[in-house]
C-alpha atoms as a PDB file:
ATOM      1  CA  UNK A   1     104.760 200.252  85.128  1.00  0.00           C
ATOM      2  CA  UNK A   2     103.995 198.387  82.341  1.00  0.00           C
ATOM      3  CA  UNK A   3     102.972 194.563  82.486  1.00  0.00           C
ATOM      4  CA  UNK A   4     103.260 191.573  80.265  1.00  0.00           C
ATOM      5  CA  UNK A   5     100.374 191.013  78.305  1.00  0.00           C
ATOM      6  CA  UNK A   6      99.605 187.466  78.000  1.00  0.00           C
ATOM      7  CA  UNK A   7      96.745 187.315  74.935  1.00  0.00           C
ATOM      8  CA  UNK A   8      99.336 186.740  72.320  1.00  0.00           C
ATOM      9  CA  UNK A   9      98.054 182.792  72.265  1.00  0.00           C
ATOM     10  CA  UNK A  10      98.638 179.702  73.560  1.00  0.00           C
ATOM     11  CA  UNK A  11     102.175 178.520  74.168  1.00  0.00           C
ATOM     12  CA  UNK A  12     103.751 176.223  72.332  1.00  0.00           C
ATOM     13  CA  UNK A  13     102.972 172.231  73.317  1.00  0.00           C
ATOM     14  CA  UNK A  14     106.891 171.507  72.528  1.00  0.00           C
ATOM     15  CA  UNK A  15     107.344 171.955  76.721  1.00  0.00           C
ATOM     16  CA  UNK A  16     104.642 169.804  77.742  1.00  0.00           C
ATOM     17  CA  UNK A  17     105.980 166.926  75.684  1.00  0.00           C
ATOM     18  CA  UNK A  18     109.596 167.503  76.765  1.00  0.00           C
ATOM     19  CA  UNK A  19     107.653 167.478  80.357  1.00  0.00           C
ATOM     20  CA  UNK A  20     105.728 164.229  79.745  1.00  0.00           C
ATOM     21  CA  UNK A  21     108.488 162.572  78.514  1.00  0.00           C
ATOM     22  CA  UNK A  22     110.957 163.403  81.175  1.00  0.00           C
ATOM     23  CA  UNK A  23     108.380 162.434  83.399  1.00  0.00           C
ATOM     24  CA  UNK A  24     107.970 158.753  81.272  1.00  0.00           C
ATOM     25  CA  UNK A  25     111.613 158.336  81.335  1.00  0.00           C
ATOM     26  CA  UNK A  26     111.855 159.212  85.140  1.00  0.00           C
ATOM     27  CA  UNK A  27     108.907 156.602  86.004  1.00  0.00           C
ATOM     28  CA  UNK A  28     110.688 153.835  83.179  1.00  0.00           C
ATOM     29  CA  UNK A  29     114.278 154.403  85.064  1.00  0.00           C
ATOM     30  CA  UNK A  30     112.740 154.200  88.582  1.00  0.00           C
ATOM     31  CA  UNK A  31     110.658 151.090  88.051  1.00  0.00           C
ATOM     32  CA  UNK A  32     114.109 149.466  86.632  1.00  0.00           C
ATOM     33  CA  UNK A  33     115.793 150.476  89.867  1.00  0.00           C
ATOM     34  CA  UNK A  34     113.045 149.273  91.968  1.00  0.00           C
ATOM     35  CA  UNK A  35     112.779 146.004  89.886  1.00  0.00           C
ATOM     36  CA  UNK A  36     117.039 145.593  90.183  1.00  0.00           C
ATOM     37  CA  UNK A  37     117.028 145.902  94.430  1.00  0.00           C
ATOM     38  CA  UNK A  38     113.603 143.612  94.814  1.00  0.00           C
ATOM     39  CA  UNK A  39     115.706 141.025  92.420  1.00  0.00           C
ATOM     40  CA  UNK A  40     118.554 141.779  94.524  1.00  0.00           C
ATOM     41  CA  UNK A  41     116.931 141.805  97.920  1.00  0.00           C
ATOM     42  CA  UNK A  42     114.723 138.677  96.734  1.00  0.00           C
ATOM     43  CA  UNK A  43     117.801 136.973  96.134  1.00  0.00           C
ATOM     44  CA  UNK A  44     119.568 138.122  99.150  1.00  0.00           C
ATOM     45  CA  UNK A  45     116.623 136.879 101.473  1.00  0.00           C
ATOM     46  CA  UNK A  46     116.673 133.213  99.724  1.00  0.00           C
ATOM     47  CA  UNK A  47     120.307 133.252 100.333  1.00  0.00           C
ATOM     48  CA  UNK A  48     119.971 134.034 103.993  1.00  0.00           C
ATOM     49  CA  UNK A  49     117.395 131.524 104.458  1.00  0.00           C
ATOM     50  CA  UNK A  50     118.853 128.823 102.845  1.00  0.00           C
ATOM     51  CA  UNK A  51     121.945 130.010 105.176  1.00  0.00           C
ATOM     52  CA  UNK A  52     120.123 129.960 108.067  1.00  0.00           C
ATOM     53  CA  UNK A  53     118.927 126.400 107.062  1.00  0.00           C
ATOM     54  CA  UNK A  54     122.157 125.030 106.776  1.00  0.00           C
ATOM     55  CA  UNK A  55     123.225 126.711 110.039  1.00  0.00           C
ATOM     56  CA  UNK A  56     119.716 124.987 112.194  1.00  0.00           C
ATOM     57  CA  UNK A  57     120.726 121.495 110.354  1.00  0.00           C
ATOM     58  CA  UNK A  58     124.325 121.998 111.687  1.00  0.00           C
ATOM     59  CA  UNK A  59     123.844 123.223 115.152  1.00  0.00           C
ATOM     60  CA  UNK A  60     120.790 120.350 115.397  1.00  0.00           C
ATOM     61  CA  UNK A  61     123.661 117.635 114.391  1.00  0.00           C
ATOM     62  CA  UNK A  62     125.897 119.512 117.043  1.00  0.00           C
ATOM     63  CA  UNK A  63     123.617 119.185 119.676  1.00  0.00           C
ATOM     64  CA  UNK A  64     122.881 115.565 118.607  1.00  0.00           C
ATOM     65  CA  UNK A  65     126.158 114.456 118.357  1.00  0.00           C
ATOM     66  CA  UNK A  66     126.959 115.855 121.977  1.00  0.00           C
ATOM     67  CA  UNK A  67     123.431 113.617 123.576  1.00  0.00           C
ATOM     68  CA  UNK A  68     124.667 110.770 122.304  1.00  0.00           C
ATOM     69  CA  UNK A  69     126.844 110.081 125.100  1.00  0.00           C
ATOM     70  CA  UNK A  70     124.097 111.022 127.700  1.00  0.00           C
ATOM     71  CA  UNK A  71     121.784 108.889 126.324  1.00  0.00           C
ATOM     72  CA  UNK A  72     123.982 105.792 125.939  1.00  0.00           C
ATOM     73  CA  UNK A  73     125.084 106.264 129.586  1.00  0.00           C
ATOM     74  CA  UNK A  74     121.662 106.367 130.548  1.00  0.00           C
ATOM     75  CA  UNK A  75     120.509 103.384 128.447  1.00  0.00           C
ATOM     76  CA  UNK A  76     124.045 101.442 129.858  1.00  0.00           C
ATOM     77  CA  UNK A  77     124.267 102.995 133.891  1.00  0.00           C
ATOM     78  CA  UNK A  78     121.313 104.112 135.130  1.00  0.00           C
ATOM     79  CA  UNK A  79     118.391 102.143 133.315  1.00  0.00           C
ATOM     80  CA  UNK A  80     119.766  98.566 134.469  1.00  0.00           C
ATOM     81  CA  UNK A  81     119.695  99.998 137.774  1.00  0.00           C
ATOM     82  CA  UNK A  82     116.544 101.476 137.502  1.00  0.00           C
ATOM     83  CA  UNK A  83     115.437  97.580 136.397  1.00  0.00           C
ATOM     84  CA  UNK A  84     117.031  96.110 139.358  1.00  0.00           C
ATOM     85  CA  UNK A  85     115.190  98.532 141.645  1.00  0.00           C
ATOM     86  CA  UNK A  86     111.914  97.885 139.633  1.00  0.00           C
ATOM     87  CA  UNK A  87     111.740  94.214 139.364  1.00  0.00           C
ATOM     88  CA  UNK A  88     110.773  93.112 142.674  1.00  0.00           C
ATOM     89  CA  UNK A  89     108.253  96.238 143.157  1.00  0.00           C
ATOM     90  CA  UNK A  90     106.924  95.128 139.974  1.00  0.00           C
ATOM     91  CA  UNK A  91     105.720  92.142 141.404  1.00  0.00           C
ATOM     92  CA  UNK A  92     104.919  92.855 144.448  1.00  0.00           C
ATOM     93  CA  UNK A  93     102.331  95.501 142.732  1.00  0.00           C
ATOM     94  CA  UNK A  94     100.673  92.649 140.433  1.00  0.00           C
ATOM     95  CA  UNK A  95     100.866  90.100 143.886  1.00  0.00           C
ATOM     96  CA  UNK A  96      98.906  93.438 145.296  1.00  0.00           C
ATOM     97  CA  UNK A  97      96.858  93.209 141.873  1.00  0.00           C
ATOM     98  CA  UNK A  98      96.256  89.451 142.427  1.00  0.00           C
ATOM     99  CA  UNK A  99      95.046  89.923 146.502  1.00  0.00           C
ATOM    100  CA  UNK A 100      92.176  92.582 146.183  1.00  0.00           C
ATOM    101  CA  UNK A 101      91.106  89.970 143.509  1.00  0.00           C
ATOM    102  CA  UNK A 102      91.221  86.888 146.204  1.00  0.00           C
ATOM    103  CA  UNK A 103      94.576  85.827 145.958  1.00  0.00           C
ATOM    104  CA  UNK A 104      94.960  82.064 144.632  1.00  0.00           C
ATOM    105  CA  UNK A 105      96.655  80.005 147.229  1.00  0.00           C
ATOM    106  CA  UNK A 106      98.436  78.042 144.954  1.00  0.00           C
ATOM    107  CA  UNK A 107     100.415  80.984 143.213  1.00  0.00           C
ATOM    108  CA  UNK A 108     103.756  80.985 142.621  1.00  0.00           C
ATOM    109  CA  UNK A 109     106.383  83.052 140.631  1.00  0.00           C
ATOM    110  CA  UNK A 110     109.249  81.842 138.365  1.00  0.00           C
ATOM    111  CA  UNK A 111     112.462  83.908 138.201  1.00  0.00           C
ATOM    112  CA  UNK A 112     116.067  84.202 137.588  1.00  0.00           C
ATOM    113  CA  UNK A 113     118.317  83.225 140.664  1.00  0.00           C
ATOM    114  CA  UNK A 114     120.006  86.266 140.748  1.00  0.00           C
ATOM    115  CA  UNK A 115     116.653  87.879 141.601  1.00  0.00           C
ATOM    116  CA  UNK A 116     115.001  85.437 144.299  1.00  0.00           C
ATOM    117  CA  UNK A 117     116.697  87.420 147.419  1.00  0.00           C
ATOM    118  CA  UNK A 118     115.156  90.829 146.601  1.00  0.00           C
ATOM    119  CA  UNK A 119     112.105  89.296 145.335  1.00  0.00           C
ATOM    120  CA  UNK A 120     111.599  86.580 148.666  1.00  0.00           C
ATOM    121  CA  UNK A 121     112.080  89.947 150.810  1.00  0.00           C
ATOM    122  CA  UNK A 122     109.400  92.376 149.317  1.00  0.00           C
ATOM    123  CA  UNK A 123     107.296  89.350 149.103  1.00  0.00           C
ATOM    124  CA  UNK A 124     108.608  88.256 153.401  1.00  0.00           C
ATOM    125  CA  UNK A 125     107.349  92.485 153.834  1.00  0.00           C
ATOM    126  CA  UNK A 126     104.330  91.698 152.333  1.00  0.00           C
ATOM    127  CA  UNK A 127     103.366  88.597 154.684  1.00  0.00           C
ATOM    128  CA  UNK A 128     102.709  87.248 151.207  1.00  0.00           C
ATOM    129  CA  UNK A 129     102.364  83.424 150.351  1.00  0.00           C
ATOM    130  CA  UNK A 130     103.480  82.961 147.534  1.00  0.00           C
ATOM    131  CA  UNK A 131     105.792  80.040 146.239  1.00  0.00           C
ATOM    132  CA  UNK A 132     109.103  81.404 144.699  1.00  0.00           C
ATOM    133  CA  UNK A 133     110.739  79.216 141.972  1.00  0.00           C
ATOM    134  CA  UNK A 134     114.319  80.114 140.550  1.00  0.00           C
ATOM    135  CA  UNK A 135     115.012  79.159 136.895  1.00  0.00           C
ATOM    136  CA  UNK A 136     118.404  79.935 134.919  1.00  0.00           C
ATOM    137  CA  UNK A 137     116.526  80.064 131.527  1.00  0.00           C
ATOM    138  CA  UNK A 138     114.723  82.883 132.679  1.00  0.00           C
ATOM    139  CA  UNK A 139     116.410  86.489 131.717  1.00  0.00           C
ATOM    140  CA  UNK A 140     117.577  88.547 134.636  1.00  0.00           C
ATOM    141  CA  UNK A 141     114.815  90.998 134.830  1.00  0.00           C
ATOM    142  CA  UNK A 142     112.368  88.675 133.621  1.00  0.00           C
ATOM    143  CA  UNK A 143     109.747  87.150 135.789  1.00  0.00           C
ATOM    144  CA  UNK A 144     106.547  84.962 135.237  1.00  0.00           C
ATOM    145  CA  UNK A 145     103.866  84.971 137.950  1.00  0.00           C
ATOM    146  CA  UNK A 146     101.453  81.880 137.500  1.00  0.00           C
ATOM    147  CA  UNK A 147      98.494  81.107 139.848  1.00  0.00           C
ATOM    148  CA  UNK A 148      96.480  76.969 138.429  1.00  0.00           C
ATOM    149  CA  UNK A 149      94.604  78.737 135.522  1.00  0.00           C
ATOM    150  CA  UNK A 150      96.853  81.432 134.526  1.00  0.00           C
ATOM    151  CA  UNK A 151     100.220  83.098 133.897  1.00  0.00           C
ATOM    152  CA  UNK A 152     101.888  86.676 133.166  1.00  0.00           C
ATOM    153  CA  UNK A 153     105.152  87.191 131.898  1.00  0.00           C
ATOM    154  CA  UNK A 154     107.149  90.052 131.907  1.00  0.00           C
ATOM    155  CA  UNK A 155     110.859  91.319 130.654  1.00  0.00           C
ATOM    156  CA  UNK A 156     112.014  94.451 132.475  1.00  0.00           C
ATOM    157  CA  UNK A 157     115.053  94.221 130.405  1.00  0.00           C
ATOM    158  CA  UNK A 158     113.278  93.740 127.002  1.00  0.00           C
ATOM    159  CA  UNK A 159     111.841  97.189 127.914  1.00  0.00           C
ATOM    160  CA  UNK A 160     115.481  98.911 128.901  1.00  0.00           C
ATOM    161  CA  UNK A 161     116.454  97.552 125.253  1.00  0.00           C
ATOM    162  CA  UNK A 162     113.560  99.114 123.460  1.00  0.00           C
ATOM    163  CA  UNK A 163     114.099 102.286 125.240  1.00  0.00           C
ATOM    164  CA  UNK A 164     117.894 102.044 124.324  1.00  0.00           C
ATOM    165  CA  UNK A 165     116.817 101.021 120.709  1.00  0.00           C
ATOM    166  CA  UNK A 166     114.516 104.004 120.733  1.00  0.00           C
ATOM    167  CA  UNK A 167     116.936 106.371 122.419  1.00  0.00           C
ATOM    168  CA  UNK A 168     119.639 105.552 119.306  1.00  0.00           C
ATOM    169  CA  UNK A 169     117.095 105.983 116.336  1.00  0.00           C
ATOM    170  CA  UNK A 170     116.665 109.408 117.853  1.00  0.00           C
ATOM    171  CA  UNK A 171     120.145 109.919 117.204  1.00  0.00           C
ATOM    172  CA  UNK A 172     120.273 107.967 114.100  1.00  0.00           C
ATOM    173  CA  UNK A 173     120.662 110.397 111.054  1.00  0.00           C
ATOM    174  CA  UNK A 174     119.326 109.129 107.631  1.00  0.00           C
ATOM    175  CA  UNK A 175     121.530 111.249 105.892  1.00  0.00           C
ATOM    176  CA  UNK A 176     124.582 110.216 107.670  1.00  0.00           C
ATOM    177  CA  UNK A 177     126.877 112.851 110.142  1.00  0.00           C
ATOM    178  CA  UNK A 178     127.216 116.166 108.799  1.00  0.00           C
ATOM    179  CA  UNK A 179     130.728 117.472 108.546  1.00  0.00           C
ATOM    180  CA  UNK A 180     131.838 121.136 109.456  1.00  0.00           C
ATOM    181  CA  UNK A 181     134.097 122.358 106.070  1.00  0.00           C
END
């Protein structure tokens, strides 16, 4: 058996250039391909999030629209009666206030008539004397409480507005309803 002898010379460098340059060519067309799907996938993902964007902004306007009710039913039902409830609680906690100072004996508190009833019985409960004065030009949930030297005045219905105020800028969108289409 006879073998090959291989000390004829070097081979030729014409298949190491075809090599290299196939190689060049491969590495040239993949970087294009990976450069076309990042473009693609970058644009893809900006799409989605803008998307996604659009969808939050949507479903948050949703959501909004359908607590608007709630919240006006709350500001309208429940927080007037809430008031009513509070008013003469509210003053019989500053009257408590007022007596582990020394009460005054000559203190009195100004209301609206609607509001002397509820207000002469916590104050009846409380064996409290304390002169109560009815005055139309006070609002309903308003109520001053005076002693010689002093006076405090309080709205429980100026409060209810500002949380009804406060409840519809919630609710309130600066760049106006957003319509489904």
């Amino acid at each position: 058996m006879l073998l090959e002898s291989f000390d004829e010379g070097p081979l030729p460098n014409e298949p190491v250039r075809t090599y290299e340059q196939g190689l060049a060519d491969g590495h040239a067309a993949a970087t294009r391909e990976f450069e076309s799907v990042q473009g693609r996938l970058t644009d893809e993902t900006v799409q989605t999030l803008k998307d996604l964007e659009f969808t939050f902004a949507e479903a948050q306007a949703d959501l909004q629209h359908a607590l608007k009710p709630l919240f006006a039913d709350v500001c309208s039902r429940i927080l007037p009666e809430l008031i009513d409830q509070a008013l003469p609680l509210h003053i019989a906690e500053i009257l408590s206030t007022a007596a582990s100072e020394l009460l005054p004996r000559n203190l009195s508190i100004t209301l609206h008539p609607d509001q002397v009833d509820s207000v002469s019985h916590i104050l009846h409960a409380m064996d409290a004397k304390v002169e109560v004065t009815a005055d139309h030009a006070f609002g309903r949930y308003a109520a001053a409480v005076s002693t010689k030297n002093t006076e405090r005045y309080f709205d429980l219905e100026a409060v209810s507005e500002q949380i009804a105020d406060l409840l519809a800028n919630c609710f309130h969108s600066s760049q106006g309803d957003i319509h489904h289409g």
